[in-house]
N, C-alpha and C. Protein backbone atom coordinates (compact mmCIF):
# COMPACT_ATOMS: atom_id res chain seq x y z
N UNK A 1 79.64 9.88 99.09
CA UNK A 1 80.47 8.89 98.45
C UNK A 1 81.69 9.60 97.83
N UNK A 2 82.88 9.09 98.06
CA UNK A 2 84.04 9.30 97.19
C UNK A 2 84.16 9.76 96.27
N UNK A 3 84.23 10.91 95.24
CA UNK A 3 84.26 10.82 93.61
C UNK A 3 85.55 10.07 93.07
N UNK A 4 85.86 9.76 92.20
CA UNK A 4 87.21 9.13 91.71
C UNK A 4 87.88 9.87 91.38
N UNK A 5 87.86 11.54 91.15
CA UNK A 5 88.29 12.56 91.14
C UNK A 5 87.64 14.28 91.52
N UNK A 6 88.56 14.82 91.49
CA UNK A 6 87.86 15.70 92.26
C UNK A 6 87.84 17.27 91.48
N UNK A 7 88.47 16.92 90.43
CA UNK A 7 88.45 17.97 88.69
C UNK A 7 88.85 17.37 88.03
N UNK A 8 87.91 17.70 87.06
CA UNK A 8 87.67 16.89 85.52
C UNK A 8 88.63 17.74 84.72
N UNK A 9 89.90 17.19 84.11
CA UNK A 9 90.47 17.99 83.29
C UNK A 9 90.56 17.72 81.82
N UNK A 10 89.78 18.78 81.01
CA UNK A 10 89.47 18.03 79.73
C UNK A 10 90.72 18.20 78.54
N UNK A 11 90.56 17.29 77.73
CA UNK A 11 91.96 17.39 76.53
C UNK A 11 90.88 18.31 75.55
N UNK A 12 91.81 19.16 74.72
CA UNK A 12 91.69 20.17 73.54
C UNK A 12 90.92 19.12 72.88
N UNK A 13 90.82 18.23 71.86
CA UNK A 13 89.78 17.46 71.43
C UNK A 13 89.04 16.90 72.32
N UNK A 14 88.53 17.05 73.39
CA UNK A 14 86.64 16.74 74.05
C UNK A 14 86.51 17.79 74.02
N UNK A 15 87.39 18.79 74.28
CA UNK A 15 86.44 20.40 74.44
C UNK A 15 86.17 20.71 72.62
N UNK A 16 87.19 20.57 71.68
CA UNK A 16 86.54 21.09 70.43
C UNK A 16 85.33 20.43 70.50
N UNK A 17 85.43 18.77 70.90
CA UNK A 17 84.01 17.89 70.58
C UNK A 17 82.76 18.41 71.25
N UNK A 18 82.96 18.94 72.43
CA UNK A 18 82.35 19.61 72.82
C UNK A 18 81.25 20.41 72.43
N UNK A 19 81.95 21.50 72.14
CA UNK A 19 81.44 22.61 71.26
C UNK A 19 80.69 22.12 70.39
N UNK A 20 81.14 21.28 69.44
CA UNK A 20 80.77 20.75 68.18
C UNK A 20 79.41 19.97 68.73
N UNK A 21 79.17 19.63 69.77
CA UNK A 21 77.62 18.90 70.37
C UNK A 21 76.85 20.38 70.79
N UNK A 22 77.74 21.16 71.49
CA UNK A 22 76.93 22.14 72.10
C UNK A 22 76.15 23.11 70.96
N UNK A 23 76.80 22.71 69.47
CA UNK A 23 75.96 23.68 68.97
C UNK A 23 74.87 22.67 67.63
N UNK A 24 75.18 21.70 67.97
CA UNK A 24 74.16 20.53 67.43
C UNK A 24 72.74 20.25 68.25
N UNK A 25 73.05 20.21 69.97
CA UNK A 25 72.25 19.95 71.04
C UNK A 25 71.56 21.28 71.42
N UNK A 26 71.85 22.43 70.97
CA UNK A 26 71.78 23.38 72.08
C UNK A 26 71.79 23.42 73.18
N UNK A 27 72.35 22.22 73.90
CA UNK A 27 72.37 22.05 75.46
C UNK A 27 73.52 22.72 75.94
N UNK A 28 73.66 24.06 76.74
CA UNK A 28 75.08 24.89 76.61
C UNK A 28 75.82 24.44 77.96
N UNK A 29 75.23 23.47 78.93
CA UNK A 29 76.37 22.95 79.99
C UNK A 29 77.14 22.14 79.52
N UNK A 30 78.65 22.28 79.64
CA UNK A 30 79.40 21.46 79.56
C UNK A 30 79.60 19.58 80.55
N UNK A 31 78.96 20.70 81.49
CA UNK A 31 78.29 18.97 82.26
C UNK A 31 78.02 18.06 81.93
N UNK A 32 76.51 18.46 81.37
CA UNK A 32 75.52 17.88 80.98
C UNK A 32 76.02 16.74 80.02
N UNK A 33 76.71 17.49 78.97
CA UNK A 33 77.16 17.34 77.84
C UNK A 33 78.10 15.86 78.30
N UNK A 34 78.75 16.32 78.92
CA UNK A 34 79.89 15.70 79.72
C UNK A 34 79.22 13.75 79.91
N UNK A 35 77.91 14.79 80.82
CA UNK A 35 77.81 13.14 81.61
C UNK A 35 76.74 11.93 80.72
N UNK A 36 76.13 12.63 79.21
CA UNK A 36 76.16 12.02 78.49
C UNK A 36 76.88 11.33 77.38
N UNK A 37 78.62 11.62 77.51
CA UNK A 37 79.15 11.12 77.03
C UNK A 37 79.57 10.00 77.56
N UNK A 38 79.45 10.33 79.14
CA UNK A 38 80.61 9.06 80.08
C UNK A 38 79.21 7.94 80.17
N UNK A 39 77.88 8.25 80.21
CA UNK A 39 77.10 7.45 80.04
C UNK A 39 77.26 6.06 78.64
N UNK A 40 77.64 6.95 77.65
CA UNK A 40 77.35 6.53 76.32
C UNK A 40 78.86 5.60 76.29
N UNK A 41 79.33 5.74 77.01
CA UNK A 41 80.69 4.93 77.13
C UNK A 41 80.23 3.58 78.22
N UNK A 42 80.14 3.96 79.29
CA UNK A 42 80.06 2.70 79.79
C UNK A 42 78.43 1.96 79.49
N UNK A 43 78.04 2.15 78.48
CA UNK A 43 76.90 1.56 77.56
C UNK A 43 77.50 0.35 76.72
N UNK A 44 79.10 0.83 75.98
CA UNK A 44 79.50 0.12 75.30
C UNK A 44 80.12 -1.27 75.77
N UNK A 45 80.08 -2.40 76.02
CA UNK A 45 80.30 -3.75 75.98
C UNK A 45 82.46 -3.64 76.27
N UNK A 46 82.57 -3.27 75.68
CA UNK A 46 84.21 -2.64 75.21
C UNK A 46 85.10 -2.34 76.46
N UNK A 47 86.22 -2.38 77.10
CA UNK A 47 86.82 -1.83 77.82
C UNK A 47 87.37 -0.58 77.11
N UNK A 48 87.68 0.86 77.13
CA UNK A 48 88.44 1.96 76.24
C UNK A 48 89.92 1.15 76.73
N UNK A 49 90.31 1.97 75.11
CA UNK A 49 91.76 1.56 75.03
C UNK A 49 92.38 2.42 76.22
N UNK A 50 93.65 2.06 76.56
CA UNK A 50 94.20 2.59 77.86
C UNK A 50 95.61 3.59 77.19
N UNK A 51 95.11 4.95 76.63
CA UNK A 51 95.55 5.63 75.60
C UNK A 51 95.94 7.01 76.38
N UNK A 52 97.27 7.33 76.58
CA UNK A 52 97.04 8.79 77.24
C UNK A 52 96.22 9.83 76.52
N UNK A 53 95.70 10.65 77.68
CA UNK A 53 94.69 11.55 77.16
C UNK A 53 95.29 13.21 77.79
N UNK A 54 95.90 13.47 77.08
CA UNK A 54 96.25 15.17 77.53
C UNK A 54 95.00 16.08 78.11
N UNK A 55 95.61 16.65 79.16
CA UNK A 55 94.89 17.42 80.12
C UNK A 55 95.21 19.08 79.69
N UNK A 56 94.47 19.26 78.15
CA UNK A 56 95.76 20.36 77.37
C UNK A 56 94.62 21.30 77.09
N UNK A 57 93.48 21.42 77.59
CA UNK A 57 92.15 22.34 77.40
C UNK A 57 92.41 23.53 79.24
N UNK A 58 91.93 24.43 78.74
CA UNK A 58 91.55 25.30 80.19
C UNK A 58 90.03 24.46 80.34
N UNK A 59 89.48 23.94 80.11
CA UNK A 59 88.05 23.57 80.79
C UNK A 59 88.13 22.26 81.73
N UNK A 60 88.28 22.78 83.32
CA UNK A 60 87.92 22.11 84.12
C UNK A 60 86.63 22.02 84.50
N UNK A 61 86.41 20.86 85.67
CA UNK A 61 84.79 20.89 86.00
C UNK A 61 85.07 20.09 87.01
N UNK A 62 84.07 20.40 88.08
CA UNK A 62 84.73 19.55 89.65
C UNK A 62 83.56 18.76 89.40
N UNK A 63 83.74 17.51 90.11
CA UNK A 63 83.15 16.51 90.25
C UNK A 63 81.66 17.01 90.70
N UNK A 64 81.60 17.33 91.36
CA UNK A 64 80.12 17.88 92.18
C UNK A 64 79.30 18.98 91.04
N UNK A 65 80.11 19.49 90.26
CA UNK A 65 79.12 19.81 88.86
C UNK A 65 79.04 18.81 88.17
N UNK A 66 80.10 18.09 87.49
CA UNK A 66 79.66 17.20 86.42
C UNK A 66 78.52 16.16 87.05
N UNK A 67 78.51 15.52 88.09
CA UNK A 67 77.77 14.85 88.62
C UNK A 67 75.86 15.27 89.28
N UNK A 68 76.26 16.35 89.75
CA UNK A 68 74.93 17.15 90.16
C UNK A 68 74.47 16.19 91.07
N UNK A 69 73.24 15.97 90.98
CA UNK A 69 72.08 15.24 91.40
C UNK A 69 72.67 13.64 91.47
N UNK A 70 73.26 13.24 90.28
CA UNK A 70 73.46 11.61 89.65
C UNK A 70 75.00 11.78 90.50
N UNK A 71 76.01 12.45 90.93
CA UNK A 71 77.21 12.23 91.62
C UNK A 71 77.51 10.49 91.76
N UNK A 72 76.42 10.33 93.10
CA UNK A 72 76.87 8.97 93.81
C UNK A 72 75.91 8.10 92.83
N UNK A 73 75.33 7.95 91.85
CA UNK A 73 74.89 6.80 91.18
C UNK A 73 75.95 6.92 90.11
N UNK A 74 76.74 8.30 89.05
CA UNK A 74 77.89 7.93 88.25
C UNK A 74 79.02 7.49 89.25
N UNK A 75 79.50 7.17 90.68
CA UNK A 75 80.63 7.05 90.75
C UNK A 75 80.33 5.32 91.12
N UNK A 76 79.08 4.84 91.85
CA UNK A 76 78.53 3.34 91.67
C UNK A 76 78.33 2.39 90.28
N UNK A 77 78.48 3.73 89.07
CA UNK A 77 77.89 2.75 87.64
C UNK A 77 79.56 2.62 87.57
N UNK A 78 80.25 3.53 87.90
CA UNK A 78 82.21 3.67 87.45
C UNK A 78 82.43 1.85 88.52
N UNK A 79 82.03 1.99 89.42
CA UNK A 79 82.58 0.70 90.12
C UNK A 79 82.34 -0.34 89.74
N UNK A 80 80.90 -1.14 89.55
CA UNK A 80 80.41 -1.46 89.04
C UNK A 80 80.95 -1.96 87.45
N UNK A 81 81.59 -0.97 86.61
CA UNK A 81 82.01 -0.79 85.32
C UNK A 81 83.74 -1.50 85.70
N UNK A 82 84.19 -1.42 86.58
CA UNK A 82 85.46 -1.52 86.82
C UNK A 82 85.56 -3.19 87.12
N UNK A 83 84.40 -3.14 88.09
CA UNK A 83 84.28 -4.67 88.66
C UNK A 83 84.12 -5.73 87.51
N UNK A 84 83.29 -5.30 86.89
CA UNK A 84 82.49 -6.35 85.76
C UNK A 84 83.82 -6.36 84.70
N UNK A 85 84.64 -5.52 84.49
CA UNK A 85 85.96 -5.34 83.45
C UNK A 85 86.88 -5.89 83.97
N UNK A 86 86.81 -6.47 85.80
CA UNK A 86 87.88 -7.26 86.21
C UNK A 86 88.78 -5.98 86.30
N UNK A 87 88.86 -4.85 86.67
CA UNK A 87 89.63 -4.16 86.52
C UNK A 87 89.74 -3.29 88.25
N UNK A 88 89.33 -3.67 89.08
CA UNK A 88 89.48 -3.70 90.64
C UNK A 88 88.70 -2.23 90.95
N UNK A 89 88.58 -1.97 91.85
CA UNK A 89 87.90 -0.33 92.68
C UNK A 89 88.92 0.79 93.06
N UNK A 90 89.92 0.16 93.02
CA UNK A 90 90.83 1.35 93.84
C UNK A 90 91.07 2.74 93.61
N UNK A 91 91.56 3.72 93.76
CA UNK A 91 91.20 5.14 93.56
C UNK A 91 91.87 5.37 92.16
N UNK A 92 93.04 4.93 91.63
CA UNK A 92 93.95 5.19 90.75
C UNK A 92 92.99 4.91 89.60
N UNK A 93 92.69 2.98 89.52
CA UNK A 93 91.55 2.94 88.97
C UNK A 93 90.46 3.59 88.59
N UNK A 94 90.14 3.43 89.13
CA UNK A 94 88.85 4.41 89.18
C UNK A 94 88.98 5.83 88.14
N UNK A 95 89.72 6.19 88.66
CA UNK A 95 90.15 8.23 88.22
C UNK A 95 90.48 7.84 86.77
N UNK A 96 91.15 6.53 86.67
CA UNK A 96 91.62 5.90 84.95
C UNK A 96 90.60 6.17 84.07
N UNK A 97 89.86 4.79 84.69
CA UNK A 97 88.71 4.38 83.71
C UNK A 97 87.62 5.57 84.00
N UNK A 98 87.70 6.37 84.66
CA UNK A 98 86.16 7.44 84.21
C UNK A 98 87.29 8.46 83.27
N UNK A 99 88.10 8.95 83.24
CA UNK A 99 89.27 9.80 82.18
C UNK A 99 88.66 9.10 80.88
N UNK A 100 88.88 7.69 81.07
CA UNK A 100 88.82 7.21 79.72
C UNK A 100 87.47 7.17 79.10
N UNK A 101 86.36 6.44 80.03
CA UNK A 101 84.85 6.53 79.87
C UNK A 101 84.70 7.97 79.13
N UNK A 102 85.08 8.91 80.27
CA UNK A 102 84.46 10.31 79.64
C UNK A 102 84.97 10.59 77.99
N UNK A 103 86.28 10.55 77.83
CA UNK A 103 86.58 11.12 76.63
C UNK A 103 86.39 10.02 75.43
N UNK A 104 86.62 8.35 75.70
CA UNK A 104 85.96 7.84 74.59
C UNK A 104 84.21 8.31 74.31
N UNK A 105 83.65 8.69 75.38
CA UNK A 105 81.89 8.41 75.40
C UNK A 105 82.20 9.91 74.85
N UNK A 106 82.58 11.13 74.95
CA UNK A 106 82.59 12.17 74.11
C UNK A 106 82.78 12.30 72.73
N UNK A 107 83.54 11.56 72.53
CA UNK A 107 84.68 11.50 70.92
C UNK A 107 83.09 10.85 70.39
N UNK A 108 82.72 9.56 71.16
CA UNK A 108 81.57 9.03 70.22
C UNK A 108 79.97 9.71 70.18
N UNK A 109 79.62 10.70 70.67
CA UNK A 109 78.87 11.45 70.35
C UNK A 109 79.00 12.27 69.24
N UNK A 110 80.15 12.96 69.39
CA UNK A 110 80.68 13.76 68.71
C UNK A 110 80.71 13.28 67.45
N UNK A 111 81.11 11.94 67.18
CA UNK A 111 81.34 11.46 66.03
C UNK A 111 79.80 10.54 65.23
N UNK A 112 79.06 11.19 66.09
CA UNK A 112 77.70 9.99 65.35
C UNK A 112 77.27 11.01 64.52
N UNK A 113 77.27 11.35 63.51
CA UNK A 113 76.60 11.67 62.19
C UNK A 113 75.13 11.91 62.23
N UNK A 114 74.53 11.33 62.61
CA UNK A 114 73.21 10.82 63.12
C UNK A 114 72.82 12.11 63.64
N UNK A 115 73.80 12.62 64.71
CA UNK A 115 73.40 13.41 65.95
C UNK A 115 73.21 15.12 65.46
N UNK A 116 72.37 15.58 65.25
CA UNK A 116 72.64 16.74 64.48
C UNK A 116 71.23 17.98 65.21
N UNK A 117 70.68 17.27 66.70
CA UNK A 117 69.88 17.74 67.57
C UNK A 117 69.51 17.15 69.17
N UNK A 118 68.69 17.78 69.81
CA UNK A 118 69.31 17.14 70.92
C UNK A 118 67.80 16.06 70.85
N UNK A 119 66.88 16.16 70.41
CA UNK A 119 66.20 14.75 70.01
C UNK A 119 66.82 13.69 69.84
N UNK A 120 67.82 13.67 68.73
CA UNK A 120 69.15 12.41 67.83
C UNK A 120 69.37 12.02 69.54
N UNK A 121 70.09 13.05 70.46
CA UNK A 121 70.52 12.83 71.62
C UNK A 121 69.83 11.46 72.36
N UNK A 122 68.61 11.68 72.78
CA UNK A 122 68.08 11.23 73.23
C UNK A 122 67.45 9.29 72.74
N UNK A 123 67.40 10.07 71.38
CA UNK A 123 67.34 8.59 70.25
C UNK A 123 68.79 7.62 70.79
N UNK A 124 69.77 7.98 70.56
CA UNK A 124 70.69 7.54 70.99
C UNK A 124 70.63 6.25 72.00
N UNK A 125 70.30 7.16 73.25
CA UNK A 125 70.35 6.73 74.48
C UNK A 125 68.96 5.36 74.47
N UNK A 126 68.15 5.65 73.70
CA UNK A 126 67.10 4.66 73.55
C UNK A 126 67.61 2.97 73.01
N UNK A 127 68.66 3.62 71.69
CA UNK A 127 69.38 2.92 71.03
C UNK A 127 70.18 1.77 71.58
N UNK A 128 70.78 2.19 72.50
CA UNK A 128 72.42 1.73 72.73
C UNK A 128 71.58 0.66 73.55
């Protein structure tokens, strides 16, 4: 299947946020990390605001890491997410709203208070 992009280019705030999970979670892939944020985003009810997001970090990640195993089920939940938002499939699309998924669903990990292990992590995901 298609990815909607083909490197993930992250902004200087998801990578500080980053960090700031990686040493809460001890989970040290940035992937990982990654694809529980874009999860925790299209969880939310919300379309993300349509906000430029600077591509101002050295931490890339190609699609086929961030995705692993889940690849073609995250780029079906992105369609899916696009469709139901009335917001169409097309490639431009697409590459938009997972930019945006990923770094709002990061910022809000990052920012849950709550989260201070990778148990909280998991609580989370029970949560939402």
């Amino acid at each position: 299947m298609k990815p909607p992009v083909d490197r993930i280019h992250l902004s200087q705030t998801a990578k500080d946020q980053l960090i700031k999970l990686k040493r809460h979670t001890k989970i040290e892939q940035w992937n990982i990390l990654c694809r529980w944020g874009f999860c925790r985003s299209l969880a939310e009810s919300s379309i993300p605001s349509p906000i430029p997001i600077p591509a101002d970090s050295n931490v890339q990640i190609t699609w086929q890491v961030f995705g692993g195993e889940l690849a073609d089920v995250l780029i079906i939940a992105l369609k899916q997410r696009c469709h139901h938002d009335g917001l169409g499939t097309d490639k431009e699309t697409l590459a938009r709203q997972f930019r945006l998924h990923l770094h709002r669903g990061i910022g809000y990990l990052a920012g849950d208070i709550k989260l201070k292990k990778i148990e909280d992590l998991i609580a989370i995901s029970l949560d939402v």
